[in-house]
C-alpha atoms as a PDB file:
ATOM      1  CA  UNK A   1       0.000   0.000   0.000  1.00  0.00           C
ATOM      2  CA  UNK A   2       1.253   3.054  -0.790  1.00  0.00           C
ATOM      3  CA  UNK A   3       2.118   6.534   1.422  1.00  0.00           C
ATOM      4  CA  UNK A   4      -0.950   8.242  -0.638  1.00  0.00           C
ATOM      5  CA  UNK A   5      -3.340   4.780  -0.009  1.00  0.00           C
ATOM      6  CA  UNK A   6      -2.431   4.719   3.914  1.00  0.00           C
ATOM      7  CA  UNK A   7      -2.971   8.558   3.835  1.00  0.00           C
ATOM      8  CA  UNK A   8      -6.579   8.087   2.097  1.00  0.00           C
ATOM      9  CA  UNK A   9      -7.186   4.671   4.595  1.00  0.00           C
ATOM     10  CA  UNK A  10      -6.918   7.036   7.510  1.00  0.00           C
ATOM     11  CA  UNK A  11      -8.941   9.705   6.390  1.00  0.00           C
ATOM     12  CA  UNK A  12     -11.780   6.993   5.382  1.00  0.00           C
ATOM     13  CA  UNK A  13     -10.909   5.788   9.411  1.00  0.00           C
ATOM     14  CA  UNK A  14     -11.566   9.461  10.544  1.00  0.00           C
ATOM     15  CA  UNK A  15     -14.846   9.844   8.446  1.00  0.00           C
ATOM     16  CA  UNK A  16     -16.864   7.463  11.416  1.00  0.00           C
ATOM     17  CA  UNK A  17     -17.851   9.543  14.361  1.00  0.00           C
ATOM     18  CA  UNK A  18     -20.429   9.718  16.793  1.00  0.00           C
ATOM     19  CA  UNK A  19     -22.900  11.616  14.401  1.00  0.00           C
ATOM     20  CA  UNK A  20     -21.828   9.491  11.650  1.00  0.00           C
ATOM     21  CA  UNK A  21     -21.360   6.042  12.953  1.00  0.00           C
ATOM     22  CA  UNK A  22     -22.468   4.253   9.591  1.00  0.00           C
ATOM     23  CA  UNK A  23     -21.156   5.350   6.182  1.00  0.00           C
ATOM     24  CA  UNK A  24     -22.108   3.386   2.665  1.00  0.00           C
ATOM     25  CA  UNK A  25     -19.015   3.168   0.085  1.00  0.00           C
ATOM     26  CA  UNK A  26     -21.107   6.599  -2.125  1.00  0.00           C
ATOM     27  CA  UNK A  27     -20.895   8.814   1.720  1.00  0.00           C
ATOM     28  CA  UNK A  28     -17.305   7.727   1.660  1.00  0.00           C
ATOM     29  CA  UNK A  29     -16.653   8.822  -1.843  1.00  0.00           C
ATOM     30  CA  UNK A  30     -18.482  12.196  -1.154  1.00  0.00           C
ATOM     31  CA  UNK A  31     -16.890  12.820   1.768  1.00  0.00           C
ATOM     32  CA  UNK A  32     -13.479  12.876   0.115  1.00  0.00           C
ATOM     33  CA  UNK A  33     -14.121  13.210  -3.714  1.00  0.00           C
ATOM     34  CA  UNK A  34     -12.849  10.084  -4.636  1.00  0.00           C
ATOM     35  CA  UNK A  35     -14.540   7.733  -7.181  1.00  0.00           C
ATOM     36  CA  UNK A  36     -16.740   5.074  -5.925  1.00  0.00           C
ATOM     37  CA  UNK A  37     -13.885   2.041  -7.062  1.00  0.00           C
ATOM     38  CA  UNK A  38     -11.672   3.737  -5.251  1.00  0.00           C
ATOM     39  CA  UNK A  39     -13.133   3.749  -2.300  1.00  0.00           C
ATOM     40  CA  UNK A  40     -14.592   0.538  -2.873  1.00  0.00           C
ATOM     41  CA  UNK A  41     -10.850  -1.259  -2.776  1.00  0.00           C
ATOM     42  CA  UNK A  42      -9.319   0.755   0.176  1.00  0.00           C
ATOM     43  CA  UNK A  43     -12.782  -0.073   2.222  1.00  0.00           C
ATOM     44  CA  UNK A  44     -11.890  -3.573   1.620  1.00  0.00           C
ATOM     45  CA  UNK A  45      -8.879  -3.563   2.767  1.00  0.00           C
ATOM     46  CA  UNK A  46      -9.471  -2.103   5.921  1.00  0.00           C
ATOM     47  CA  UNK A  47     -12.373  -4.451   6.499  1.00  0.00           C
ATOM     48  CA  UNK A  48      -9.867  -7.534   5.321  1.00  0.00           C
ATOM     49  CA  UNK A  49      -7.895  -6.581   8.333  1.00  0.00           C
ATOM     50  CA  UNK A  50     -10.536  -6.082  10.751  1.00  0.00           C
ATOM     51  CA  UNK A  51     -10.331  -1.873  10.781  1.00  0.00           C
ATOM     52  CA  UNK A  52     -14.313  -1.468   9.606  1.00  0.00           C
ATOM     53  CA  UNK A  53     -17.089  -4.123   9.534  1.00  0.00           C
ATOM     54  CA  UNK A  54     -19.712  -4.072   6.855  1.00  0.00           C
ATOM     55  CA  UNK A  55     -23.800  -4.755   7.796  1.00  0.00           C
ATOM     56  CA  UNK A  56     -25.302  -7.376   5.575  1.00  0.00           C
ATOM     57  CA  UNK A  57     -28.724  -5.873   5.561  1.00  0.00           C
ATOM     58  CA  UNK A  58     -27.344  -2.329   4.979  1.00  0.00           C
ATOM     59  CA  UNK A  59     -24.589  -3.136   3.024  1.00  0.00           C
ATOM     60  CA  UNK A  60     -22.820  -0.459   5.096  1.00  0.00           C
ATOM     61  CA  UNK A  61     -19.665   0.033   6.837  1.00  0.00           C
ATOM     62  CA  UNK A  62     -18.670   0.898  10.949  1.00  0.00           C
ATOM     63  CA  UNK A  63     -15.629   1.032  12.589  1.00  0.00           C
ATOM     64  CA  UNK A  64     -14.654  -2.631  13.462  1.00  0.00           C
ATOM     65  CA  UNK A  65     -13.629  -4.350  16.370  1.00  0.00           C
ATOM     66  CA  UNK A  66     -10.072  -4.141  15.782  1.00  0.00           C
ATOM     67  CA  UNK A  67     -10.524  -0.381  16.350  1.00  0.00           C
ATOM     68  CA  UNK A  68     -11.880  -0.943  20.057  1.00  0.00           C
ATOM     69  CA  UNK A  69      -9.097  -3.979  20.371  1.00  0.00           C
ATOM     70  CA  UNK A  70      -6.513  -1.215  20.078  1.00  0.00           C
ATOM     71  CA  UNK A  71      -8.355   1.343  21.926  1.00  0.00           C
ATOM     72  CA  UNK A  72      -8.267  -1.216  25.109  1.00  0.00           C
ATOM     73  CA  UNK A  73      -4.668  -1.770  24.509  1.00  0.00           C
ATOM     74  CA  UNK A  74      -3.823   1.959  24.374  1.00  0.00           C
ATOM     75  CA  UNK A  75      -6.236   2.765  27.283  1.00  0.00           C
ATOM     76  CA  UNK A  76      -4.718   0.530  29.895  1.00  0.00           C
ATOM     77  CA  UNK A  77      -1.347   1.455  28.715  1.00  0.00           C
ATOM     78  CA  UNK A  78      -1.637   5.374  29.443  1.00  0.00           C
ATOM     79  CA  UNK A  79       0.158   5.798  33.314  1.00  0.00           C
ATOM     80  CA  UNK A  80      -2.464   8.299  33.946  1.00  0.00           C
ATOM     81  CA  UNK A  81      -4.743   5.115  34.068  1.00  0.00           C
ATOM     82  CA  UNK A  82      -1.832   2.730  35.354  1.00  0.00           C
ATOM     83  CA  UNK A  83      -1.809   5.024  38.432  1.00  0.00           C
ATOM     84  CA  UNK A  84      -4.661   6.652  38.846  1.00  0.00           C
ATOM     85  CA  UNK A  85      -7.467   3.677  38.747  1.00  0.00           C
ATOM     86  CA  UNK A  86      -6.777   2.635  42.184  1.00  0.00           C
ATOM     87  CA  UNK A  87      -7.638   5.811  43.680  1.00  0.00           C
ATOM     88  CA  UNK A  88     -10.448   6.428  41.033  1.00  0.00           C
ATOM     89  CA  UNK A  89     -11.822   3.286  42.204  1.00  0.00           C
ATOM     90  CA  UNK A  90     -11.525   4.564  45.865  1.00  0.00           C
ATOM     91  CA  UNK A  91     -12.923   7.541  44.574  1.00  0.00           C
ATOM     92  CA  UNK A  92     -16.489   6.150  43.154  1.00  0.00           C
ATOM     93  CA  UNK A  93     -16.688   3.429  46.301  1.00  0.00           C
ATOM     94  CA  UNK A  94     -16.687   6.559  49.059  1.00  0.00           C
ATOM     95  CA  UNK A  95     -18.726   8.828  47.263  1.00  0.00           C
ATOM     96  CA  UNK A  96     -21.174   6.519  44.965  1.00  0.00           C
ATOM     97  CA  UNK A  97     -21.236   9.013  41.986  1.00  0.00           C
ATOM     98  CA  UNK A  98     -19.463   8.458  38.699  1.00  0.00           C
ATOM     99  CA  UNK A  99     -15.632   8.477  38.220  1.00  0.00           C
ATOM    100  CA  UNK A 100     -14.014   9.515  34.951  1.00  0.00           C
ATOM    101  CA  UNK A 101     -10.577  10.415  34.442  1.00  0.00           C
ATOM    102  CA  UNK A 102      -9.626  12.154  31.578  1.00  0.00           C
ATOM    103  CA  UNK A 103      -6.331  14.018  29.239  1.00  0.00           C
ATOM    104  CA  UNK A 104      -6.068  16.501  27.075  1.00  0.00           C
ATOM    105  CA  UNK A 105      -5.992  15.642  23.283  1.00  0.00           C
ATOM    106  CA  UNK A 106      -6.472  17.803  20.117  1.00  0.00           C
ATOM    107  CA  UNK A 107      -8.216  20.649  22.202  1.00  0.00           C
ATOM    108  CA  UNK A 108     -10.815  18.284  23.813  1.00  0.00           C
ATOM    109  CA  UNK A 109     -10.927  16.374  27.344  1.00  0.00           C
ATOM    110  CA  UNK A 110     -10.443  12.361  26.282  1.00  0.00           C
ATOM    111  CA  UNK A 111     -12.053  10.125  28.609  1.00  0.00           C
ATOM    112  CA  UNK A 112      -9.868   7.187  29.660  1.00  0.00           C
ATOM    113  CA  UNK A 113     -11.016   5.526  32.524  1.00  0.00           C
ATOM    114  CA  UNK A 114     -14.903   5.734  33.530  1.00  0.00           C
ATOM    115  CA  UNK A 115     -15.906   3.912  36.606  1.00  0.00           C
ATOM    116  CA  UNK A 116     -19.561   3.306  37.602  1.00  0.00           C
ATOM    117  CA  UNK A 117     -21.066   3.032  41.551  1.00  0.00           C
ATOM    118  CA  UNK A 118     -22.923   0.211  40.681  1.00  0.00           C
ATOM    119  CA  UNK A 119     -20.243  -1.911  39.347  1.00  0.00           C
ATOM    120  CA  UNK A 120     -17.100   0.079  41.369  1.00  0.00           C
ATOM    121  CA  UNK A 121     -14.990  -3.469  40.835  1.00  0.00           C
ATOM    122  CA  UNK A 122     -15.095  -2.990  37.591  1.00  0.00           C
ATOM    123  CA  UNK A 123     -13.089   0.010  35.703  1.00  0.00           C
ATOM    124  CA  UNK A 124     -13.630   0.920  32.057  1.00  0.00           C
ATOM    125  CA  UNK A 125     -10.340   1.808  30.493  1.00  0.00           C
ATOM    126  CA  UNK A 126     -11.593   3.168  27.079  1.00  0.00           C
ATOM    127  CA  UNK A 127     -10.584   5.856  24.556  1.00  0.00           C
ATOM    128  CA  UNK A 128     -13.230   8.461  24.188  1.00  0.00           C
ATOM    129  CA  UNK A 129     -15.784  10.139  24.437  1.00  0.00           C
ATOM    130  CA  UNK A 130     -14.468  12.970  23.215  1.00  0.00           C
ATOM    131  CA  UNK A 131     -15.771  15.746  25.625  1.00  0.00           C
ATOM    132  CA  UNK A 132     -16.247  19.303  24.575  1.00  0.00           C
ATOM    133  CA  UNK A 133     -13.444  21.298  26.785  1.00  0.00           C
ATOM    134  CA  UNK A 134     -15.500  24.935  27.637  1.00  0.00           C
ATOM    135  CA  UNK A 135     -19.191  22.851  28.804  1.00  0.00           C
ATOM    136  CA  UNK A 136     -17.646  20.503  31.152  1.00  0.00           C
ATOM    137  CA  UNK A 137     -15.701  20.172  34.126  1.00  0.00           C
ATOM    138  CA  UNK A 138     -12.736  17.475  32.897  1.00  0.00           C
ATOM    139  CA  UNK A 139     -11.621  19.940  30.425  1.00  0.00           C
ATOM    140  CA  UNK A 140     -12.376  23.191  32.433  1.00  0.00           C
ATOM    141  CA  UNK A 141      -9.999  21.532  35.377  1.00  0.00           C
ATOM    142  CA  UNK A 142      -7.230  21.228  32.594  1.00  0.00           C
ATOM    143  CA  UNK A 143      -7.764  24.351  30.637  1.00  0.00           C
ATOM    144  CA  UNK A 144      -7.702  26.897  34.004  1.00  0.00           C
ATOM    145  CA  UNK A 145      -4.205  25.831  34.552  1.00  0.00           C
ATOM    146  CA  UNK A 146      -2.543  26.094  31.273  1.00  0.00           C
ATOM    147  CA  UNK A 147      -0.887  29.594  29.755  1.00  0.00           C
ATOM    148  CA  UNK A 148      -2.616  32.137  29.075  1.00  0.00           C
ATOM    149  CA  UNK A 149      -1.785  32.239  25.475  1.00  0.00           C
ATOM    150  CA  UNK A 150      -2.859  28.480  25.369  1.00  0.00           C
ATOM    151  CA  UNK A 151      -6.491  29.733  26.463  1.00  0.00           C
ATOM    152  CA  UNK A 152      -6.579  32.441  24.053  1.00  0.00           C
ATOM    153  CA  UNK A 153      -6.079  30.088  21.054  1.00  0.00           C
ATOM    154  CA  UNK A 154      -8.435  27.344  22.119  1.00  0.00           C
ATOM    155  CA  UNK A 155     -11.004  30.460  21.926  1.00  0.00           C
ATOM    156  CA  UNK A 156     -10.172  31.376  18.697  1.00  0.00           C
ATOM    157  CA  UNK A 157     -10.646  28.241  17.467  1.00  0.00           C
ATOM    158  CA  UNK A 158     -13.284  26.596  19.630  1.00  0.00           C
ATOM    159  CA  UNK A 159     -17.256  28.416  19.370  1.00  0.00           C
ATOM    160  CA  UNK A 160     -18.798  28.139  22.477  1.00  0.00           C
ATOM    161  CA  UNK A 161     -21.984  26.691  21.047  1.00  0.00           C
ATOM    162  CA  UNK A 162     -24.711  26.553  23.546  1.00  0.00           C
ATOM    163  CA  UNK A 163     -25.567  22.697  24.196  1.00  0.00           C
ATOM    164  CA  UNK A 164     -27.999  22.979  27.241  1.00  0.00           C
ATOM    165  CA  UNK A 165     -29.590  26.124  28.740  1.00  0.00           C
ATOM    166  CA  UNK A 166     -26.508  26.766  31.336  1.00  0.00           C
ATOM    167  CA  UNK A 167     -23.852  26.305  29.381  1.00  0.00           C
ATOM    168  CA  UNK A 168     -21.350  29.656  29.330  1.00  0.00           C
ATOM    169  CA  UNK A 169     -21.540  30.899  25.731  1.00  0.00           C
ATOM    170  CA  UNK A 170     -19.658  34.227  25.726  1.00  0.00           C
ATOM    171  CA  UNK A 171     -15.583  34.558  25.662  1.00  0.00           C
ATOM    172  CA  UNK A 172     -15.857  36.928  28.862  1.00  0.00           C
ATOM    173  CA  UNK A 173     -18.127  34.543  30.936  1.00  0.00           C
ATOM    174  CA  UNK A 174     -15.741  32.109  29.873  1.00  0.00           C
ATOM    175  CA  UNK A 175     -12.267  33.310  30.995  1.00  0.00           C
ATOM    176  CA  UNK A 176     -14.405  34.316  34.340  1.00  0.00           C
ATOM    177  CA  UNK A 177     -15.175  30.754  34.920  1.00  0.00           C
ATOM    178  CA  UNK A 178     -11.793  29.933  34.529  1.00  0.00           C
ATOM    179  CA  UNK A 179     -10.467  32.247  36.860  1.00  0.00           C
ATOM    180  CA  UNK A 180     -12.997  31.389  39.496  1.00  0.00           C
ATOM    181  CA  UNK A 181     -11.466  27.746  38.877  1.00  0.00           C
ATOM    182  CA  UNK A 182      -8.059  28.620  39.323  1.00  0.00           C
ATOM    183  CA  UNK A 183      -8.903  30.782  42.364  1.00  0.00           C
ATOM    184  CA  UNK A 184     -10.811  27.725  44.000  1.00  0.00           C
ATOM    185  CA  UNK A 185      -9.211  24.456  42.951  1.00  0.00           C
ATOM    186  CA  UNK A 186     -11.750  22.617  41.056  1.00  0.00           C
ATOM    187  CA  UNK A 187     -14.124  23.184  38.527  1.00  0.00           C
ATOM    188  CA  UNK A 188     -18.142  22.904  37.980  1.00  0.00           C
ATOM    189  CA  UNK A 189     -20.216  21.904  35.364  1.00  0.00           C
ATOM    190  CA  UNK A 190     -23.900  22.789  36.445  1.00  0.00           C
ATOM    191  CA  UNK A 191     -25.466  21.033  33.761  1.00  0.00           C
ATOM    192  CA  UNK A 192     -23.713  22.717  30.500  1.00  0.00           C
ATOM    193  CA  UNK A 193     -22.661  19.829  29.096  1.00  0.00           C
ATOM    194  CA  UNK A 194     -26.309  16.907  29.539  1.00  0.00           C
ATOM    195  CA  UNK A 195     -29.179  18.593  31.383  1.00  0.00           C
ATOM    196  CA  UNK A 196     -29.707  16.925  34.876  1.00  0.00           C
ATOM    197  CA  UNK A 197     -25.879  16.158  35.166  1.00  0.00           C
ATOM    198  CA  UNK A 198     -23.993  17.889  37.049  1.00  0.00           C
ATOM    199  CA  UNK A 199     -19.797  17.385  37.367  1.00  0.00           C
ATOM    200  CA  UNK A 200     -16.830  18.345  39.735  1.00  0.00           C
ATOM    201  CA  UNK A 201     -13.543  18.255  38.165  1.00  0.00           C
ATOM    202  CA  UNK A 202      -9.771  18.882  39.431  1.00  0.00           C
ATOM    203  CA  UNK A 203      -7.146  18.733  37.512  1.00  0.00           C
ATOM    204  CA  UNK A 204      -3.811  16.445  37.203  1.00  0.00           C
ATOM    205  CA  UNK A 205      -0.540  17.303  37.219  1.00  0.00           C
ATOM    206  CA  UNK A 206       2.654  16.279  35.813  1.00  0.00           C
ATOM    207  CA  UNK A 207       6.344  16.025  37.027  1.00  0.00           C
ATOM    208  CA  UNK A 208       6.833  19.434  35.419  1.00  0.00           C
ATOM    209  CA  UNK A 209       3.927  20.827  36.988  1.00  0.00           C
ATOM    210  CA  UNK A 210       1.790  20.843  33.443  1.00  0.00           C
ATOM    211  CA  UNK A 211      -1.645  19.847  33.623  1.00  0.00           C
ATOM    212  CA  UNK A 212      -1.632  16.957  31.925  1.00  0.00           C
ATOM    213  CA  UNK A 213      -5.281  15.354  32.852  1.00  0.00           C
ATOM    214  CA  UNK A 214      -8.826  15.572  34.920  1.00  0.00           C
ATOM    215  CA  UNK A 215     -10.721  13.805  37.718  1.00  0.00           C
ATOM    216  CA  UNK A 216     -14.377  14.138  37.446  1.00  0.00           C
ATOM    217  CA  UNK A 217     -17.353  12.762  39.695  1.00  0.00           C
ATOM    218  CA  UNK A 218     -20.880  13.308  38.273  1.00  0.00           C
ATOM    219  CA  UNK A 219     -24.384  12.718  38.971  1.00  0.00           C
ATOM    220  CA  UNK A 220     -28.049  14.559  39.590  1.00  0.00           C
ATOM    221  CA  UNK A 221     -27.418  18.230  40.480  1.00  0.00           C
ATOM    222  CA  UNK A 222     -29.151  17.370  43.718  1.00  0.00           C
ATOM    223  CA  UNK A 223     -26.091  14.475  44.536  1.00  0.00           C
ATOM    224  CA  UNK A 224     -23.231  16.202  42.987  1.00  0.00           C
ATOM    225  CA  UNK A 225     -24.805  19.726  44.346  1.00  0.00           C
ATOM    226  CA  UNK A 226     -26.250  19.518  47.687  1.00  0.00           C
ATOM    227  CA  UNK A 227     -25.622  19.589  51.280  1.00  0.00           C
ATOM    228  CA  UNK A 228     -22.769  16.418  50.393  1.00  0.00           C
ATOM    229  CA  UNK A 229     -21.033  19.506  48.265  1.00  0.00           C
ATOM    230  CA  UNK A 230     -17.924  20.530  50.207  1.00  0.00           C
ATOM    231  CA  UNK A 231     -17.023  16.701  51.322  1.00  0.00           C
ATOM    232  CA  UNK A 232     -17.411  15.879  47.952  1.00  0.00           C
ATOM    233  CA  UNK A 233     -14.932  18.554  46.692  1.00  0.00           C
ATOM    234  CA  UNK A 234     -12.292  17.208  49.563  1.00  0.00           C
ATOM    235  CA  UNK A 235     -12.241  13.684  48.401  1.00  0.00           C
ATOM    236  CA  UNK A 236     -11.903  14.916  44.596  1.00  0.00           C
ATOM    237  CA  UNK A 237      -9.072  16.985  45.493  1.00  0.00           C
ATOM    238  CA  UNK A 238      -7.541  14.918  47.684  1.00  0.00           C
ATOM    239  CA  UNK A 239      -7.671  12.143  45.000  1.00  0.00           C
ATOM    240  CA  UNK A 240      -6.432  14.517  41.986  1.00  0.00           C
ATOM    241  CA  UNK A 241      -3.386  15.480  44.021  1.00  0.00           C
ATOM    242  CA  UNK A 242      -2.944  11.228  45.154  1.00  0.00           C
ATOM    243  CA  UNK A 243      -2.507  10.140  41.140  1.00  0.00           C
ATOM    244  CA  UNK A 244      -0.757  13.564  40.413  1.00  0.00           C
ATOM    245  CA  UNK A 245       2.153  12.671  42.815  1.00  0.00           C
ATOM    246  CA  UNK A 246       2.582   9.246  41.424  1.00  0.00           C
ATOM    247  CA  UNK A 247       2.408  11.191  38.062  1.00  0.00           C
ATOM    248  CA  UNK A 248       5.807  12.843  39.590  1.00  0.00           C
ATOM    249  CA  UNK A 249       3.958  15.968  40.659  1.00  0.00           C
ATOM    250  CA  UNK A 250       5.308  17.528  44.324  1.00  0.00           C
ATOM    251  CA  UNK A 251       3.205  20.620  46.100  1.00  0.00           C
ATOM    252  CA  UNK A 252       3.999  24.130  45.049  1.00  0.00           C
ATOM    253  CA  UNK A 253       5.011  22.734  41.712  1.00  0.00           C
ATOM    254  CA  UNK A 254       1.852  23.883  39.857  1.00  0.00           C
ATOM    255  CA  UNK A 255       1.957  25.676  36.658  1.00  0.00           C
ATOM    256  CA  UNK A 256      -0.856  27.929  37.508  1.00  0.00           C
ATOM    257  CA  UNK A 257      -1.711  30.022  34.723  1.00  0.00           C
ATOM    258  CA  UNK A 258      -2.046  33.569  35.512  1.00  0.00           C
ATOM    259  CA  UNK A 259      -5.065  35.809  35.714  1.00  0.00           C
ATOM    260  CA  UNK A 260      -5.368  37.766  31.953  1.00  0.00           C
END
């Protein structure tokens, strides 16, 4: 296969999203202006090798299992998941909400590691969902700490497109939430992201200080929000800090980013 086929075979790979889970071989050849044979030979050969899987009925293509295969593999090899699990785990058993840990990838927060309170003894390590930085708390507890100029260009390049009736749509709303982050230690999502969720998120640091992923817990406002609120926040923070000093991180080390 050649540089220009692998090129096109990846492309055709990034075509499948959440919105667009099931493509026929003409949406593929639309998509990237490509005749139909075309297409039709490099959509074999991915499915040949387990990459996409067609549906008999349909006659269309997904992403195949040796997508998720690899996702697993990658998953449980990130150390932000070799370390921090345990004390996720902890984590969801105290508190009974939700536990998702999370990095920062191509301007989004990438969920790595979910863990449920019904089945705490067992821990998800999975690539995705790709979660919208400005609407939730994962990738608010990541974006308050990095440089300013870092914040500024997300901005530019990220509308902050309204997806429930609280989410913060407006650049100067924005930057205030992230201040009020910074000042505080953690960050909220009061339903911005899924009405009748509501998130707490700290962030994780590296050796260098960098914030390099998130700690959520999530549930009904009335959980995540009410009178269990400040205990709740401890145990996050206390956690965040636990996986960011096997992450190499040491108090004091922080690379805050500065107000403006």
């Amino acid at each position: 296969m050649s540089v220009q086929s692998v090129d096109r075979a990846l492309e055709i790979l990034a075509l499948f999203t959440t919105a667009s889970p099931r493509l026929g071989i003409t949406d593929i050849s639309k998509a990237m202006g490509l005749a139909k044979p075309t297409v039709h030979g490099l959509v074999r050969t991915l499915a040949s090798h387990g990459f996409l899987a067609q549906d008999q009925e349909s006659k269309k293509y997904s992403l195949g299992l040796k997508i998720h295969e690899m996702g697993t593999i990658l998953a449980g090899s990130l150390r932000i998941n070799q370390v921090g699990g345990g004390p996720a785990q902890m984590l969801t058993k105290s508190t009974g909400l939700a536990t998702r840990l999370a990095i920062w990838d191509q301007g989004t927060a990438l969920v790595t590691l979910l863990l449920f309170p019904e089945s705490v003894n067992v821990m998800y390590h999975q690539i995705g969902p790709r979660i919208s930085a400005y609407c939730s708390s994962l990738g608010k507890a990541i974006l308050a700490y990095m440089p300013p100029i870092a914040i500024e260009d997300y901005l530019d390049h990220q509308p902050l497109t309204s997806m429930t009736p609280t989410t913060i749509t407006t650049r100067e709303g924005f930057l205030k939430d992230l201040e009020a982050t910074r000042a505080r230690g953690y960050s909220l999502d009061l339903e911005e992201c899924i009405s009748g969720m509501s998130c707490i998120g700290a962030p994780i640091f590296n050796y260098a200080g960098a914030p390099v992923g998130s700690l959520s817990i999530s549930g009904s406002p009335d959980q995540v929000m009410g009178e269990r609120k400040p205990g709740l926040i401890r145990e996050l923070i206390l956690t965040a800090q636990q996986i960011s000093s096997y992450m190499g991180w040491r108090p004091g080390e922080s690379a805050q980013a500065s107000p403006g």
